[in-house]
PDB file of N, CA and C in Angstrom:
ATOM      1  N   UNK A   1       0.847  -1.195   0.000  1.00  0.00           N
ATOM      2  CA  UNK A   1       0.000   0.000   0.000  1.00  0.00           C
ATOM      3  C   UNK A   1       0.882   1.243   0.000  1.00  0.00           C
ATOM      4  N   UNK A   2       0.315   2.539  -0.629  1.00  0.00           N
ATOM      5  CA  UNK A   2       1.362   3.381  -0.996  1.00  0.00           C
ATOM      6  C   UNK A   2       0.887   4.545   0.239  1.00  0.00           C
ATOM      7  N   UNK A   3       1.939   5.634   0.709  1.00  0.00           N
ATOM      8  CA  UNK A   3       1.506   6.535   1.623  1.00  0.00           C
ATOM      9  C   UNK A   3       0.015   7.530   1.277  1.00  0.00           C
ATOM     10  N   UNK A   4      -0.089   7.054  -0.431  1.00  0.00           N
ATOM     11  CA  UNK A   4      -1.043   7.881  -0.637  1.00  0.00           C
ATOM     12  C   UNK A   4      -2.356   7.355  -0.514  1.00  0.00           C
ATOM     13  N   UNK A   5      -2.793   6.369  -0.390  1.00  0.00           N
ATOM     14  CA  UNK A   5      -3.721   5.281  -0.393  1.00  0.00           C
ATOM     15  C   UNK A   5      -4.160   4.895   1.755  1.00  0.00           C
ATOM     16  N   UNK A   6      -5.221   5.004   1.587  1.00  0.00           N
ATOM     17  CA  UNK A   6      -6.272   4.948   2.778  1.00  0.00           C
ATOM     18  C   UNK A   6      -6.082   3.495   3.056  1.00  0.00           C
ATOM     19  N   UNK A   7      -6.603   3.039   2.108  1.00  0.00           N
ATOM     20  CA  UNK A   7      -6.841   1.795   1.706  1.00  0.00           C
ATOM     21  C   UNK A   7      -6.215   1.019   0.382  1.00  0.00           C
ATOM     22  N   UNK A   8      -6.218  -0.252   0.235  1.00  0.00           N
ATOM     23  CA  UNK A   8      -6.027  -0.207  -1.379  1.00  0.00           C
ATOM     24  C   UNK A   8      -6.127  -2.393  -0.681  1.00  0.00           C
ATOM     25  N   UNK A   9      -7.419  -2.438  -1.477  1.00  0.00           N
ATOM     26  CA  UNK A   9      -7.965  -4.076  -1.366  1.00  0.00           C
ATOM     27  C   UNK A   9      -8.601  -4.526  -2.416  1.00  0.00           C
ATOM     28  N   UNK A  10      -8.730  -5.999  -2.237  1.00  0.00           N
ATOM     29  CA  UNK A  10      -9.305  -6.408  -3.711  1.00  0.00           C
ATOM     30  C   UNK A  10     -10.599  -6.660  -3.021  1.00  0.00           C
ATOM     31  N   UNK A  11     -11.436  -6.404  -4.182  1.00  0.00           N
ATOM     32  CA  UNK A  11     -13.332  -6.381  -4.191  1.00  0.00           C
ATOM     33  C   UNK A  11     -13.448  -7.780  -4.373  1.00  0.00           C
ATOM     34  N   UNK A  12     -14.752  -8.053  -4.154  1.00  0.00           N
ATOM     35  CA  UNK A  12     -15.478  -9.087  -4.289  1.00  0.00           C
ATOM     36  C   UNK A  12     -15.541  -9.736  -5.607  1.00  0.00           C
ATOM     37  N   UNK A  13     -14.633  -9.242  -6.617  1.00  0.00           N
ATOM     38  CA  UNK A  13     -14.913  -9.677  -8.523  1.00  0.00           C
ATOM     39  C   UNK A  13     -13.751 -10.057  -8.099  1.00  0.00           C
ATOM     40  N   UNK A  14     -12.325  -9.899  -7.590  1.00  0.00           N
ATOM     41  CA  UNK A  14     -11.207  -9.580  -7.670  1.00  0.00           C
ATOM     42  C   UNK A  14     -10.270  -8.811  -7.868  1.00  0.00           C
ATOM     43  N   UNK A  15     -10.892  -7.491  -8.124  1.00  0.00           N
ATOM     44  CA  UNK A  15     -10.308  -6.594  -8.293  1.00  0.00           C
ATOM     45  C   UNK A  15      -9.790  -5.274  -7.723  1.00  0.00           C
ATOM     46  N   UNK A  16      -8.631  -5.131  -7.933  1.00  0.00           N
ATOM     47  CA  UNK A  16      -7.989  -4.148  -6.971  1.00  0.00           C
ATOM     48  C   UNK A  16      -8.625  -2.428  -6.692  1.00  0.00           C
ATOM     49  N   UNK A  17      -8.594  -2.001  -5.583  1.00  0.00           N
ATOM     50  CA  UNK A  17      -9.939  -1.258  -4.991  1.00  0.00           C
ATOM     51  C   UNK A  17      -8.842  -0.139  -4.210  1.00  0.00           C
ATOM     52  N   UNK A  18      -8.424   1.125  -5.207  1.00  0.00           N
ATOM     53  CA  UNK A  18      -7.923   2.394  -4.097  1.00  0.00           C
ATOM     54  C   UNK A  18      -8.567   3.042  -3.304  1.00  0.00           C
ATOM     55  N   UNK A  19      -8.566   3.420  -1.392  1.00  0.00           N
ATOM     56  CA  UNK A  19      -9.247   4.988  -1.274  1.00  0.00           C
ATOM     57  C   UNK A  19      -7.819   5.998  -1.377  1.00  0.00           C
ATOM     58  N   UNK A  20      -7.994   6.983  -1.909  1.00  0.00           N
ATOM     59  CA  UNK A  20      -6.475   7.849  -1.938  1.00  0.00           C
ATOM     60  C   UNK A  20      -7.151   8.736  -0.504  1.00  0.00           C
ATOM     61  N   UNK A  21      -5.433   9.350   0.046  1.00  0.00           N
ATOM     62  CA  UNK A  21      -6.145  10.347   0.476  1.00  0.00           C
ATOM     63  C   UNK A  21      -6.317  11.876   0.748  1.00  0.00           C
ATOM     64  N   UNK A  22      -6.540  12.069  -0.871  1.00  0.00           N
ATOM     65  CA  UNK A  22      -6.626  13.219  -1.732  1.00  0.00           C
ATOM     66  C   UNK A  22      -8.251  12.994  -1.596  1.00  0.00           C
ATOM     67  N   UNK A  23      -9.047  11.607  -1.977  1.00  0.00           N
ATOM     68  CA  UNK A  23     -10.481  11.452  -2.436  1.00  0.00           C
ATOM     69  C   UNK A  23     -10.792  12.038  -0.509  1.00  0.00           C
ATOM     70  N   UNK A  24     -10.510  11.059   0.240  1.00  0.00           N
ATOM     71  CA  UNK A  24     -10.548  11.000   1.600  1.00  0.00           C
ATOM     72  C   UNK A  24     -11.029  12.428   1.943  1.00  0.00           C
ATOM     73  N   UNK A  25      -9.937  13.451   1.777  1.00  0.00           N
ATOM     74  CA  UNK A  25      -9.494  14.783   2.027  1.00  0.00           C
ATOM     75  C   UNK A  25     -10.845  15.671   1.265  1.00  0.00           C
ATOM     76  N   UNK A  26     -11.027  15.330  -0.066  1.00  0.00           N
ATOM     77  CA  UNK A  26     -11.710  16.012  -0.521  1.00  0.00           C
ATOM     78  C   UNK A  26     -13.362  15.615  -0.283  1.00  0.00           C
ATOM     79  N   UNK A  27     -13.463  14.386  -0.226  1.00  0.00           N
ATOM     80  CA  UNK A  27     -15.093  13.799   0.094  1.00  0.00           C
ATOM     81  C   UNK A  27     -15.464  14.025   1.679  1.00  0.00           C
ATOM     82  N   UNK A  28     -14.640  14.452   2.615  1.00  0.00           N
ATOM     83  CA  UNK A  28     -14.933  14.313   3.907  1.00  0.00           C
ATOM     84  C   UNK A  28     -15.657  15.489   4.624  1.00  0.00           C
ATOM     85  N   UNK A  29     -15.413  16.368   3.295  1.00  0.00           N
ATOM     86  CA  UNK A  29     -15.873  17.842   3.428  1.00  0.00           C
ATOM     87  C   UNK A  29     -17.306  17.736   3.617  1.00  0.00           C
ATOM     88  N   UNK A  30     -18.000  17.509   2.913  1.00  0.00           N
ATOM     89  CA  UNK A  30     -19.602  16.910   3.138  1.00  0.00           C
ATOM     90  C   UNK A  30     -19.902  15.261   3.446  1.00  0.00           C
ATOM     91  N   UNK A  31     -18.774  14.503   3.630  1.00  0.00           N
ATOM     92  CA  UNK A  31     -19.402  13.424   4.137  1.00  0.00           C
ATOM     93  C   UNK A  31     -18.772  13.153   5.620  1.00  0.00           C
ATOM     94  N   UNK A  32     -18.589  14.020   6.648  1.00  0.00           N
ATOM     95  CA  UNK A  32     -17.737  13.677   7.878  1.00  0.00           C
ATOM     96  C   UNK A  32     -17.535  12.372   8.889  1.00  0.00           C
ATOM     97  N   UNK A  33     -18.503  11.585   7.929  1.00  0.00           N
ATOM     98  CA  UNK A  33     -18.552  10.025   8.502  1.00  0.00           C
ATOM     99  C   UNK A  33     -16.910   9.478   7.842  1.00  0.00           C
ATOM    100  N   UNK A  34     -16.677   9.645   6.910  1.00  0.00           N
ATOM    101  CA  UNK A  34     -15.364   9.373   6.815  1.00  0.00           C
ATOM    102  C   UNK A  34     -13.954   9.611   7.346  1.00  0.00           C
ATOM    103  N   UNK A  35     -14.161  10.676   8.196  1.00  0.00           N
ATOM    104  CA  UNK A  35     -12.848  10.732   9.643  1.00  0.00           C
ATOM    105  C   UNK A  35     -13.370  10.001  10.157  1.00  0.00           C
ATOM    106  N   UNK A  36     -14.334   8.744  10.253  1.00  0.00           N
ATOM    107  CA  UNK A  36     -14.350   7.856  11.519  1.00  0.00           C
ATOM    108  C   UNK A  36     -13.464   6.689  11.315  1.00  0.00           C
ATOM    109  N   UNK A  37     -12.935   6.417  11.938  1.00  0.00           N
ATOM    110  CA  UNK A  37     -12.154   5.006  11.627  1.00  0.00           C
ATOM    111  C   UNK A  37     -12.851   3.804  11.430  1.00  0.00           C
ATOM    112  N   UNK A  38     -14.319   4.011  12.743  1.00  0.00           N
ATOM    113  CA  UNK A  38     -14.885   2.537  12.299  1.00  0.00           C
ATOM    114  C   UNK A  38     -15.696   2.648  11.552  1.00  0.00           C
ATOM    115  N   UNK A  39     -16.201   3.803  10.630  1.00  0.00           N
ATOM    116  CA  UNK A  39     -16.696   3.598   9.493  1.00  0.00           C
ATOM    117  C   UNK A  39     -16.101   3.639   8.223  1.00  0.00           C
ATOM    118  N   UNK A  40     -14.487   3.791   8.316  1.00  0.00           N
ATOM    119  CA  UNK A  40     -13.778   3.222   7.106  1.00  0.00           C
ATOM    120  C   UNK A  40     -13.696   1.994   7.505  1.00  0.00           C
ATOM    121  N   UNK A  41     -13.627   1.134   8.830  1.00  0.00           N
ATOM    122  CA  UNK A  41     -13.545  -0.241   8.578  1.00  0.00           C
ATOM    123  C   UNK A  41     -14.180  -0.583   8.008  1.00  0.00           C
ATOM    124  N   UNK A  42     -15.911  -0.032   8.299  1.00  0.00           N
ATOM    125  CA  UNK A  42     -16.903  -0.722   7.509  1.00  0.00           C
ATOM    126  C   UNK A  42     -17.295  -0.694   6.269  1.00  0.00           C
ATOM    127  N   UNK A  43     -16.490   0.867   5.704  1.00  0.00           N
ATOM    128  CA  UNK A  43     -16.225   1.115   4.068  1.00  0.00           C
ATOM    129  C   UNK A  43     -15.284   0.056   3.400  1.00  0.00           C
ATOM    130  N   UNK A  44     -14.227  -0.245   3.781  1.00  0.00           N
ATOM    131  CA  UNK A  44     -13.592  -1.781   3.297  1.00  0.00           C
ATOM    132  C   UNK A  44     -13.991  -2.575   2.909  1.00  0.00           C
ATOM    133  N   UNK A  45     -14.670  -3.294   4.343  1.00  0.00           N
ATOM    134  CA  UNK A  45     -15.494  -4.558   4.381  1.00  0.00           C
ATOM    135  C   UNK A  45     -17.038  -4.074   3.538  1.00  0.00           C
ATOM    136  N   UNK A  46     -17.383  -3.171   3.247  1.00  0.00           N
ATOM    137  CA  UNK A  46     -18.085  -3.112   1.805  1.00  0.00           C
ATOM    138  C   UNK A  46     -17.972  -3.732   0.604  1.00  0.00           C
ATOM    139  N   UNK A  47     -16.435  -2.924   0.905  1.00  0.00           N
ATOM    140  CA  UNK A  47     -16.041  -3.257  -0.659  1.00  0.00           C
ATOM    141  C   UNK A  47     -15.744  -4.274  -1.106  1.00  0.00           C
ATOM    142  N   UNK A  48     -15.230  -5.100   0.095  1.00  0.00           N
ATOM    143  CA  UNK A  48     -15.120  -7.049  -0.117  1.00  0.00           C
ATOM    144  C   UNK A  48     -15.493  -7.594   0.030  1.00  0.00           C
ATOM    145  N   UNK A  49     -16.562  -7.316   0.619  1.00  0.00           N
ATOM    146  CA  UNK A  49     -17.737  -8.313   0.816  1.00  0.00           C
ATOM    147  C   UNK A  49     -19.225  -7.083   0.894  1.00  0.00           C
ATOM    148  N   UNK A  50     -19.423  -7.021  -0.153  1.00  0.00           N
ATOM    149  CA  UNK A  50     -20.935  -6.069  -0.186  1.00  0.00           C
ATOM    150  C   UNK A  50     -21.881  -6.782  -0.094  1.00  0.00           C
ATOM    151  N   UNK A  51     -23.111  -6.571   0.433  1.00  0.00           N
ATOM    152  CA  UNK A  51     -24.368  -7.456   0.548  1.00  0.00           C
ATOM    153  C   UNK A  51     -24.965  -6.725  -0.847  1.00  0.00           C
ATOM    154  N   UNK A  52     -24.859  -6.193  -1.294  1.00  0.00           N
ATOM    155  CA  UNK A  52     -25.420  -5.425  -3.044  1.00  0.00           C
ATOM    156  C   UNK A  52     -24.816  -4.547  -3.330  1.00  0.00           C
ATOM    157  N   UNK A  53     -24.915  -4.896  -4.513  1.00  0.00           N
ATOM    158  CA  UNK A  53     -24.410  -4.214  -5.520  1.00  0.00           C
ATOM    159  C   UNK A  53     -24.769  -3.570  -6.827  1.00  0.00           C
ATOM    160  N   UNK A  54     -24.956  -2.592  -7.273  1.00  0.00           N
ATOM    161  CA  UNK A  54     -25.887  -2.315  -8.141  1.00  0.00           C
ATOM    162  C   UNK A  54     -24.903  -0.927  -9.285  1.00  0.00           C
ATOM    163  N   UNK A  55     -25.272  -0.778 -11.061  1.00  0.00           N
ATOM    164  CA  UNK A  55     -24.767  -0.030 -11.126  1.00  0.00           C
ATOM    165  C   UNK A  55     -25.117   1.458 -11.048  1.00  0.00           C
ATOM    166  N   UNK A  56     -24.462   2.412 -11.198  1.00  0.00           N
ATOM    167  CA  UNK A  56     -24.835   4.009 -11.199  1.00  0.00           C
ATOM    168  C   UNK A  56     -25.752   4.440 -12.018  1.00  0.00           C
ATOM    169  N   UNK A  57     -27.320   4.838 -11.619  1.00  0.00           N
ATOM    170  CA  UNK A  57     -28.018   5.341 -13.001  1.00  0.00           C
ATOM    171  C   UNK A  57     -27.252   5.821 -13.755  1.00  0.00           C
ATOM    172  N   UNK A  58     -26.545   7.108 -13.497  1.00  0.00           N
ATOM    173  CA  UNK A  58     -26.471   7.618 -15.119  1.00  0.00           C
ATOM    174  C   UNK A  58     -24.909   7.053 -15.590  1.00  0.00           C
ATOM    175  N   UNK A  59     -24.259   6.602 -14.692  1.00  0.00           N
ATOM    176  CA  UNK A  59     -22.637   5.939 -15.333  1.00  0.00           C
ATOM    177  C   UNK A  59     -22.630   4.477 -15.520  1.00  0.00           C
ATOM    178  N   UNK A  60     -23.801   3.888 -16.008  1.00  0.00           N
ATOM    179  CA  UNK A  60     -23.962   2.266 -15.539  1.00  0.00           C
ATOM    180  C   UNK A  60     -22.471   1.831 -15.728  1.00  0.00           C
ATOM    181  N   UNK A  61     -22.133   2.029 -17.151  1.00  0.00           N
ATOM    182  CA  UNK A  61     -20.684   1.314 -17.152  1.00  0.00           C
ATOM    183  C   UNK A  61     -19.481   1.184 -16.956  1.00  0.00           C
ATOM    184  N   UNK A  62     -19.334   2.396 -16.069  1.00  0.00           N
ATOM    185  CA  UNK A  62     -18.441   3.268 -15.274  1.00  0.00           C
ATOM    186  C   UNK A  62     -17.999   2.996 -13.737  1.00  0.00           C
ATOM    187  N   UNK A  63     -19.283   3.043 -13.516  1.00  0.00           N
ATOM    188  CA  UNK A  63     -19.558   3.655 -12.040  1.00  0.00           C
ATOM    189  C   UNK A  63     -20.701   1.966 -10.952  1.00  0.00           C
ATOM    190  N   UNK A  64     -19.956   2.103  -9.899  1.00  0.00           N
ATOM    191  CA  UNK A  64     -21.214   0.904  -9.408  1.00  0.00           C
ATOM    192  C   UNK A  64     -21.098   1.326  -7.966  1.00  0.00           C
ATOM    193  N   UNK A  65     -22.290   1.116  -7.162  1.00  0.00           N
ATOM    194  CA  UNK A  65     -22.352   0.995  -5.862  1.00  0.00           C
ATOM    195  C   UNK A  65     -22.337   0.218  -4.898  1.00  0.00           C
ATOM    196  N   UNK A  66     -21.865   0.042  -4.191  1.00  0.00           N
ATOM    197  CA  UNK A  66     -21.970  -0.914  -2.899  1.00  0.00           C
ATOM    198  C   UNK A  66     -22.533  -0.647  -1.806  1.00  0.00           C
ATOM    199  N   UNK A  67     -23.244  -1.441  -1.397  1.00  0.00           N
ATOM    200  CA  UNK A  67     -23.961  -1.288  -0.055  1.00  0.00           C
ATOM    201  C   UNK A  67     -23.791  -2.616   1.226  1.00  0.00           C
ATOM    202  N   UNK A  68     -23.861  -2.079   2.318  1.00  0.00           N
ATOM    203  CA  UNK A  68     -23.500  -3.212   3.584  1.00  0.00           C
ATOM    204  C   UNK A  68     -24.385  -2.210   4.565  1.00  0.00           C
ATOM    205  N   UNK A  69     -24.913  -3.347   5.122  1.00  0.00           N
ATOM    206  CA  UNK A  69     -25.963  -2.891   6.383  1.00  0.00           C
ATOM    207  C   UNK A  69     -24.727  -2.383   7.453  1.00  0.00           C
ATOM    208  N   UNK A  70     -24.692  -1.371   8.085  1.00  0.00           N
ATOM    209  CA  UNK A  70     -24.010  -0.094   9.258  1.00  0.00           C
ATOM    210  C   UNK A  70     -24.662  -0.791  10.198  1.00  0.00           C
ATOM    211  N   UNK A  71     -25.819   0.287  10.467  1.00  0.00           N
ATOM    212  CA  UNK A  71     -26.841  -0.105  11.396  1.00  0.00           C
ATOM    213  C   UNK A  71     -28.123  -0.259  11.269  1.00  0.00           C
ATOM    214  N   UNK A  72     -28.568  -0.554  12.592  1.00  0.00           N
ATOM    215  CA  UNK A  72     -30.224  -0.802  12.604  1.00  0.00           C
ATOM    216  C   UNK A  72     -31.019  -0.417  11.056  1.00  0.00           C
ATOM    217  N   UNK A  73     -30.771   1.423  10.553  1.00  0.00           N
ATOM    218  CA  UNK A  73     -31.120   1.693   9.880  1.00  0.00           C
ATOM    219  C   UNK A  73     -30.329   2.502   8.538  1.00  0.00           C
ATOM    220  N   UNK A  74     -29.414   2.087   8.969  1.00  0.00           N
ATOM    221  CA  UNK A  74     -28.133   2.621   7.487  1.00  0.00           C
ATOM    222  C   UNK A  74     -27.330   1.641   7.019  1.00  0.00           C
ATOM    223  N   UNK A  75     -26.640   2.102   5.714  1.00  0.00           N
ATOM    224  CA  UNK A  75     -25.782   1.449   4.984  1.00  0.00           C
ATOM    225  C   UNK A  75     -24.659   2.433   4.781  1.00  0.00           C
ATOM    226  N   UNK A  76     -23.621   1.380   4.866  1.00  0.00           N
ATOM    227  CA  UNK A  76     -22.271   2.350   4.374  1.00  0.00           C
ATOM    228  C   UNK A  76     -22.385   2.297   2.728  1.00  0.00           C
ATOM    229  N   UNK A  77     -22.235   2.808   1.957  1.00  0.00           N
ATOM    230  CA  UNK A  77     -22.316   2.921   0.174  1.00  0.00           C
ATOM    231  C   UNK A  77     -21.106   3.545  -0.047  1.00  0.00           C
ATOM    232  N   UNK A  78     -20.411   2.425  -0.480  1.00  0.00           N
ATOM    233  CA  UNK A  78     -19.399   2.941  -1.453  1.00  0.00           C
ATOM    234  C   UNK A  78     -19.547   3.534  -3.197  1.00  0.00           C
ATOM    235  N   UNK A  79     -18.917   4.268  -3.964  1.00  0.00           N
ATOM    236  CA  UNK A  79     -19.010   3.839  -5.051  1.00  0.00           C
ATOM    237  C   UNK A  79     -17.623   4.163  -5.599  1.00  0.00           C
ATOM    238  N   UNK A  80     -17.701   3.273  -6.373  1.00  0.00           N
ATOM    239  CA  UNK A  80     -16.806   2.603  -7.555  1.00  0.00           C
ATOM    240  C   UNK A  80     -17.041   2.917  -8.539  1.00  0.00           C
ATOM    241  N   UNK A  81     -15.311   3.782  -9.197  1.00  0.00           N
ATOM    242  CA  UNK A  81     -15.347   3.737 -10.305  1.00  0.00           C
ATOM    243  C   UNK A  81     -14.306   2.705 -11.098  1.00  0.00           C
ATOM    244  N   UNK A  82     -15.271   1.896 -12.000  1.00  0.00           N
ATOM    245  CA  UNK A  82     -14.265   0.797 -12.072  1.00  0.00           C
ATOM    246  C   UNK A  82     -13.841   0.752 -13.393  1.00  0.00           C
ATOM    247  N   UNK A  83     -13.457   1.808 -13.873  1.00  0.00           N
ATOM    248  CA  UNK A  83     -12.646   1.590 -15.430  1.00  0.00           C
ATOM    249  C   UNK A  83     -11.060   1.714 -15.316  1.00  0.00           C
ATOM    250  N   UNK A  84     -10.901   2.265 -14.328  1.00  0.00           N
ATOM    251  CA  UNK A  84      -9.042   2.262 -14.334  1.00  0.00           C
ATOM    252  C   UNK A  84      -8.820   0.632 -13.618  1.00  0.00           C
ATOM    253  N   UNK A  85      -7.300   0.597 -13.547  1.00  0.00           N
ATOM    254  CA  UNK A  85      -6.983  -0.643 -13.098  1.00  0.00           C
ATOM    255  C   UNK A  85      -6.122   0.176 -12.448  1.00  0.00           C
ATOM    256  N   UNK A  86      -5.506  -0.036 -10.787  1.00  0.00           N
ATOM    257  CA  UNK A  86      -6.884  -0.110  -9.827  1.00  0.00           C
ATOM    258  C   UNK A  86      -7.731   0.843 -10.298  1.00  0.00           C
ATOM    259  N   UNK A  87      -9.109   0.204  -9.669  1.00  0.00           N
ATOM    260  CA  UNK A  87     -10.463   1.016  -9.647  1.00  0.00           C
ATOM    261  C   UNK A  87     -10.162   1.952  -8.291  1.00  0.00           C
ATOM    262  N   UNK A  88     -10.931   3.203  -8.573  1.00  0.00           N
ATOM    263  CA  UNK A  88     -10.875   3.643  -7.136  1.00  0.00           C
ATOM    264  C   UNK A  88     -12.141   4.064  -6.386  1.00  0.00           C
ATOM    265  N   UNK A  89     -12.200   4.670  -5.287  1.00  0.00           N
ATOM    266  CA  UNK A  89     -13.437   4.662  -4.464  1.00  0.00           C
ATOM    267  C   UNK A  89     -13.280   6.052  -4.866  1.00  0.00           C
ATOM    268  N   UNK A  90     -14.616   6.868  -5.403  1.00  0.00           N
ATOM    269  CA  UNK A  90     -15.238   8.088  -5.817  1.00  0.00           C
ATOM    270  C   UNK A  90     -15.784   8.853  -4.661  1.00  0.00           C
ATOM    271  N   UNK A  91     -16.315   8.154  -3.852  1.00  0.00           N
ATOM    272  CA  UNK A  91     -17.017   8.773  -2.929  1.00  0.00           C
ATOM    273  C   UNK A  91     -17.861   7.622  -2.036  1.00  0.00           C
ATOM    274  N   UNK A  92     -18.129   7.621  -0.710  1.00  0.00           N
ATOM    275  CA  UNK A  92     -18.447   6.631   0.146  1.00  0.00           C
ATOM    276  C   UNK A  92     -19.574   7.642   1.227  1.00  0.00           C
ATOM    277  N   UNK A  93     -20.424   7.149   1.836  1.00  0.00           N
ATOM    278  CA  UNK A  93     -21.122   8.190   2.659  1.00  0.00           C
ATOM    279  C   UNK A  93     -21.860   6.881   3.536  1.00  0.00           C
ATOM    280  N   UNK A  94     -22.834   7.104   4.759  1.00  0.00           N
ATOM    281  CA  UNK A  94     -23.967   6.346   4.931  1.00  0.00           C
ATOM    282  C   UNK A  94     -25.089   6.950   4.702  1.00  0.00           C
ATOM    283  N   UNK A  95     -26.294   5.594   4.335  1.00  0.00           N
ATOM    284  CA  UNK A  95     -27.315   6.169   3.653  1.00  0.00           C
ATOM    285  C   UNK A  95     -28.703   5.644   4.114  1.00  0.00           C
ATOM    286  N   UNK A  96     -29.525   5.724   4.163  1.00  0.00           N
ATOM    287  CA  UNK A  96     -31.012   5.135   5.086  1.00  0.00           C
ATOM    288  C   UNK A  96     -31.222   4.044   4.027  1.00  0.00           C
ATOM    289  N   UNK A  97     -31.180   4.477   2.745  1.00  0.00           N
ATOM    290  CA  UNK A  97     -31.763   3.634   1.687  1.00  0.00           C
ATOM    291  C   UNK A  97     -30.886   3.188   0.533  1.00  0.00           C
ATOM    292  N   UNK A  98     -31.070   2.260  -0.753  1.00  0.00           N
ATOM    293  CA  UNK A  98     -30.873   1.949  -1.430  1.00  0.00           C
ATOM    294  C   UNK A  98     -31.086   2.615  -2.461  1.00  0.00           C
ATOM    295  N   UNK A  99     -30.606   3.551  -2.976  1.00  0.00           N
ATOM    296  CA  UNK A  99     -31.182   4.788  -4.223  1.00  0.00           C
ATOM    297  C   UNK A  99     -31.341   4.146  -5.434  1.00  0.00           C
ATOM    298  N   UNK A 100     -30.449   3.186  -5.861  1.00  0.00           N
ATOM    299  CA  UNK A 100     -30.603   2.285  -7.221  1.00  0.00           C
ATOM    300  C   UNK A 100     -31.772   1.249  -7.159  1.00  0.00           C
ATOM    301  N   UNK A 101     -32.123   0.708  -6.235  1.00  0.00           N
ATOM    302  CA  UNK A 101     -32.911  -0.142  -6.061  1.00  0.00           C
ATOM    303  C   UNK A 101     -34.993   0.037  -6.642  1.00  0.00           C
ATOM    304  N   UNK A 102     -34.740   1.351  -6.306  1.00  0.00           N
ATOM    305  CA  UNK A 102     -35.804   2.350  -7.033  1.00  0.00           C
ATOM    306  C   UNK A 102     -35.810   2.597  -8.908  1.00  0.00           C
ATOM    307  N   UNK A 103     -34.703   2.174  -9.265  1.00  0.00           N
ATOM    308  CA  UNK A 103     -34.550   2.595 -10.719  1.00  0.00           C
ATOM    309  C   UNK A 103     -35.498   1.646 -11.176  1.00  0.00           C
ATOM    310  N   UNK A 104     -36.551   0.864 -12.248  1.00  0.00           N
ATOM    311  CA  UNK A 104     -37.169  -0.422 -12.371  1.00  0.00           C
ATOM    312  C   UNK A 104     -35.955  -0.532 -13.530  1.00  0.00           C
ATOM    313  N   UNK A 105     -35.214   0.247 -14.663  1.00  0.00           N
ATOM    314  CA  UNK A 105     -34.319  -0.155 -15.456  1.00  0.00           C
ATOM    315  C   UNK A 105     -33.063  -0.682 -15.058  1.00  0.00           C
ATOM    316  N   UNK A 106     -32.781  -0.627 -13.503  1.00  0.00           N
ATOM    317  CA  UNK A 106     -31.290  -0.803 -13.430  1.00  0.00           C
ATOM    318  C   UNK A 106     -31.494  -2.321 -12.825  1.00  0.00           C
ATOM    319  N   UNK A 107     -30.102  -3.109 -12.658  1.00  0.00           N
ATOM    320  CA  UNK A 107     -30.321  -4.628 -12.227  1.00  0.00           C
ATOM    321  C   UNK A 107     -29.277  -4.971 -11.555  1.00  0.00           C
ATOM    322  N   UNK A 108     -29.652  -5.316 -10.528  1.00  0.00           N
ATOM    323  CA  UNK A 108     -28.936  -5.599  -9.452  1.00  0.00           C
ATOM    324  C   UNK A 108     -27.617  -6.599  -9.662  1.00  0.00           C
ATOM    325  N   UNK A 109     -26.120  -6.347  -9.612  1.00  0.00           N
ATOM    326  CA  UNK A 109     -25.302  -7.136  -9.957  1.00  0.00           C
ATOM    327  C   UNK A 109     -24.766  -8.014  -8.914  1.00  0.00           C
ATOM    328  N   UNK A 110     -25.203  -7.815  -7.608  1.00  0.00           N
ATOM    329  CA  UNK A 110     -24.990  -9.063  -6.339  1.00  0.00           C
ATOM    330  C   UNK A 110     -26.270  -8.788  -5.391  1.00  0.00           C
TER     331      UNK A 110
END
């Protein structure tokens, strides 16, 4: 793992998974769940083991989300952009709901 990298693990396809922390630095500004430590643990363990997975309305082939039950009533959601090799994490937040799951065109990839 490089000093610049949060993280850097392989996903659930096999494939290698950066957080930089430039993204970190810059996404934390509106998502402040990400200075938590135990909710980057649980941003990880998203990413390698997601309970769903679904892709981005408007980037389907780009872009995908991950979701893992947090708590009682949230999910940590990662998303992935997975056209570079490594892919990297775009942005991560927790969320009450499943936003893709609402699309009837989009299809669930786990």
């Amino acid at each position: 793992m490089s000093d610049e990298n949060i993280f850097d693990v392989t996903d659930y396809r096999g494939k290698r998974i950066i957080f930089t922390k430039k993204k970190l630095k810059e996404k934390s500004v509106t998502h402040p769940e990400l200075l938590n430590i135990i909710f980057l643990k649980n941003l990880k363990q998203t990413i390698i083991d997601p309970e769903e997975v679904w892709p981005d309305y408007k980037e389907r082939e780009r872009i995908v989300c991950c979701y893992k039950k947090y708590s009682i009533n949230t999910y940590v959601k990662a998303i992935i952009w997975i056209c570079d090799n490594p892919c990297h994490v775009v942005s991560a937040f927790e969320t009450s709901f499943i936003k893709e799951s609402k699309y009837l065109e989009l299809t669930r990839l786990k």
